[in-house]
N, C-alpha and C. Protein backbone atom coordinates (compact mmCIF):
# COMPACT_ATOMS: atom_id res chain seq x y z
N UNK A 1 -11.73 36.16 27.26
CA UNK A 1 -12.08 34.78 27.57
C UNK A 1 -11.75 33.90 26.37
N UNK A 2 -11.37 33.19 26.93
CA UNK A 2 -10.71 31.54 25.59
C UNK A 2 -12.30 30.95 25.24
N UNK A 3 -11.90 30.59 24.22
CA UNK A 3 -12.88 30.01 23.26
C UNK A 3 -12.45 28.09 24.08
N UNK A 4 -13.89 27.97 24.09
CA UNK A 4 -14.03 26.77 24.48
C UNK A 4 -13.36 25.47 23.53
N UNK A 5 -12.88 24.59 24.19
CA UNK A 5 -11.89 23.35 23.15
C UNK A 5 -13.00 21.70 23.52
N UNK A 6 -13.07 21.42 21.91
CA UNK A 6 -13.64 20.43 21.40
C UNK A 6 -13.00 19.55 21.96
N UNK A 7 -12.96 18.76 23.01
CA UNK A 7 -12.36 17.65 23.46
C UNK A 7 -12.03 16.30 22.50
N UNK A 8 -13.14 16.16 21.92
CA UNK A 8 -13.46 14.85 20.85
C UNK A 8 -12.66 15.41 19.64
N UNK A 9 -12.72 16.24 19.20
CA UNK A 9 -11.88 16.62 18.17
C UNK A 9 -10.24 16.24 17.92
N UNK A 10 -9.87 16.65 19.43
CA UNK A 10 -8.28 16.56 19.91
C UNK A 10 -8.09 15.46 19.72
N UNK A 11 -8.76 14.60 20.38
CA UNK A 11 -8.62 12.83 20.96
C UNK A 11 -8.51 12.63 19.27
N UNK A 12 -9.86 12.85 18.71
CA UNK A 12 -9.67 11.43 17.38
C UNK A 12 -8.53 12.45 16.15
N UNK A 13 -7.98 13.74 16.38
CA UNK A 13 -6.82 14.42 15.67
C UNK A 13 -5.70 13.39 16.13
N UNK A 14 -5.48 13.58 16.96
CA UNK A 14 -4.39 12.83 17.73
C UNK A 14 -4.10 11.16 17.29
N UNK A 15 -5.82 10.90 17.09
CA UNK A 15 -5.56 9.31 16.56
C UNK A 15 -5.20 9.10 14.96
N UNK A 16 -5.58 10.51 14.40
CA UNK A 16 -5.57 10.20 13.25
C UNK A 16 -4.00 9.98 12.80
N UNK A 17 -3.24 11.37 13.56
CA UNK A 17 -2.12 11.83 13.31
C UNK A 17 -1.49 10.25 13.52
N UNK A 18 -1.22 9.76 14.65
CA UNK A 18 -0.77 8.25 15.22
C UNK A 18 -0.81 7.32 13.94
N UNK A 19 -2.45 7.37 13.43
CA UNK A 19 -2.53 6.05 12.53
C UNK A 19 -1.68 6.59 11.18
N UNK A 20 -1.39 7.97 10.65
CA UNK A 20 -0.65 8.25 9.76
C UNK A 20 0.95 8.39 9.79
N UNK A 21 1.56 8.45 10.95
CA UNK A 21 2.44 8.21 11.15
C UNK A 21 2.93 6.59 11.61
N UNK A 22 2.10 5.50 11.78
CA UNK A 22 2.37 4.43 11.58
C UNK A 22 2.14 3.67 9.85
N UNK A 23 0.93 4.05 9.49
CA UNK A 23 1.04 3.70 7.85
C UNK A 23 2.33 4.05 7.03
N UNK A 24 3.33 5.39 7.38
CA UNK A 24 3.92 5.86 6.84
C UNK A 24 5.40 5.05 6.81
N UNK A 25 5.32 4.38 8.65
CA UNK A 25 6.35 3.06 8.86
C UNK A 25 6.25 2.29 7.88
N UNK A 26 5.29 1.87 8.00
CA UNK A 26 4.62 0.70 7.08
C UNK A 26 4.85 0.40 5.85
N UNK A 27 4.85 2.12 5.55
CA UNK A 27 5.02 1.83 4.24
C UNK A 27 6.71 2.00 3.72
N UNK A 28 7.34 2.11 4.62
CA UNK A 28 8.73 2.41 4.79
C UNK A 28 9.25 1.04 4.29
N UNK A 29 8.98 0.50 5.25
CA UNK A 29 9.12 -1.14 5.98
C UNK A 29 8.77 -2.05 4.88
N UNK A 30 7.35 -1.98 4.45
CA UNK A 30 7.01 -2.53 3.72
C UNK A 30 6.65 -3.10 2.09
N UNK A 31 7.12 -1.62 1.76
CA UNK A 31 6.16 -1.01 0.53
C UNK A 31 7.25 -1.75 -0.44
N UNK A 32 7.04 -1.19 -1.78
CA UNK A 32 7.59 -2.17 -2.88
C UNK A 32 7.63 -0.42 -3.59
N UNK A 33 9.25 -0.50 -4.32
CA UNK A 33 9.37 0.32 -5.16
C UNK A 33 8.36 0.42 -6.66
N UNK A 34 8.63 1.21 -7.52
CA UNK A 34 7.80 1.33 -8.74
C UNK A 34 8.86 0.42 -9.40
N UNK A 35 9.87 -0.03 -9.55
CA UNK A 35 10.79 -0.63 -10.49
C UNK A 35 10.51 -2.73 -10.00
N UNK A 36 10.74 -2.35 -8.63
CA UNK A 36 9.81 -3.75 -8.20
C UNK A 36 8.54 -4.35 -8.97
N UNK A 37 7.71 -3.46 -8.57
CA UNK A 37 6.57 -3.87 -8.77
C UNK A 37 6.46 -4.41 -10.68
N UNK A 38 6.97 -3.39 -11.22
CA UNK A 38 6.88 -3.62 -12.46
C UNK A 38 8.13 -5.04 -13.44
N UNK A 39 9.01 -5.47 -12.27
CA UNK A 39 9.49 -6.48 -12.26
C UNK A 39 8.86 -7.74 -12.23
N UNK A 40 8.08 -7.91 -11.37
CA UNK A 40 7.05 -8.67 -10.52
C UNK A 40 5.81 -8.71 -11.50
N UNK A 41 4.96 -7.94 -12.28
CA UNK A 41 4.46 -7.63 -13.48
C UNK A 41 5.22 -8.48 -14.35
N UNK A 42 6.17 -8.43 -15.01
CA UNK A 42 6.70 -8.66 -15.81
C UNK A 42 7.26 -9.73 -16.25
N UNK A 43 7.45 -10.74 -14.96
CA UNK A 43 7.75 -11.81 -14.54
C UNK A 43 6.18 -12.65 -14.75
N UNK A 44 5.16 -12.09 -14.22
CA UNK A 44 3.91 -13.21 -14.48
C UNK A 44 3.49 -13.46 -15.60
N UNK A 45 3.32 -11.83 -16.71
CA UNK A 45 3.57 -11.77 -17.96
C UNK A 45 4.25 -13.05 -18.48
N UNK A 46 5.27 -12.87 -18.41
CA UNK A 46 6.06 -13.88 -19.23
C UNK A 46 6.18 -15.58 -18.93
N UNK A 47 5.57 -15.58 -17.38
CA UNK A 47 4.98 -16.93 -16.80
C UNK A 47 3.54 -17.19 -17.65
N UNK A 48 2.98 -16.24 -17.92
CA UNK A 48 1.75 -16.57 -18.47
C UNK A 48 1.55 -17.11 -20.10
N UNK A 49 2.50 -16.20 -20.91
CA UNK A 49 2.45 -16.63 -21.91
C UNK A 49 3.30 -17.81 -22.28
N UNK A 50 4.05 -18.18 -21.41
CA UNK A 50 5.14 -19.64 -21.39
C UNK A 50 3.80 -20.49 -21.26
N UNK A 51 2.56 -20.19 -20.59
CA UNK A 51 1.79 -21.53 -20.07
C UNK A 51 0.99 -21.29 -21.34
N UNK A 52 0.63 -20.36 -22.01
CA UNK A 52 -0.36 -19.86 -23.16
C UNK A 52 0.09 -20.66 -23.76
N UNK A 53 1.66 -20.80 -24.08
CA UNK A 53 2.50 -21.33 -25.35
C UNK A 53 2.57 -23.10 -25.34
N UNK A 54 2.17 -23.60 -24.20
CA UNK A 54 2.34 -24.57 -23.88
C UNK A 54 1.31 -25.68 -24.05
N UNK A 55 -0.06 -24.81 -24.08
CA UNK A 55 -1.24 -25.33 -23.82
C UNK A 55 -1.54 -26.37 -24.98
N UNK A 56 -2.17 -27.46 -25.11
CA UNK A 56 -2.54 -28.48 -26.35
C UNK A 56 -4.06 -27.93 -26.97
N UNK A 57 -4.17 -28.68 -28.17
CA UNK A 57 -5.25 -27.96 -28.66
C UNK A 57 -6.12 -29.20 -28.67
N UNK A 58 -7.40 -28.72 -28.33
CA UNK A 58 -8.22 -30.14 -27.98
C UNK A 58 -9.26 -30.21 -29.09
């Protein structure tokens, strides 16, 4: 005799699998390399201290 099957188990496996294979689009689609990101960093950096450099002294 078969061992009885967790119905609820299947269902929310199944959802999980779904929601990880859409994040994974997502992140395909969406995501930002490590060389990006640290571009983008690097860029505010240097926006920031242009405004640091700029500032008057009161």
């Amino acid at each position: 005799m078969n061992t009885p099957l967790n119905m609820n188990k299947i269902r929310k496996e199944r959802g999980r699998t779904s929601r990880r294979a859409r994040a994974d689009e997502n992140a395909v689609q969406f995501g930002q390399t490590k060389t990006q990101k640290e571009a983008l960093k690097a860029a505010a950096e240097k926006i920031a201290r242009n405004l640091d450099g700029h500032k008057r002294e009161t």
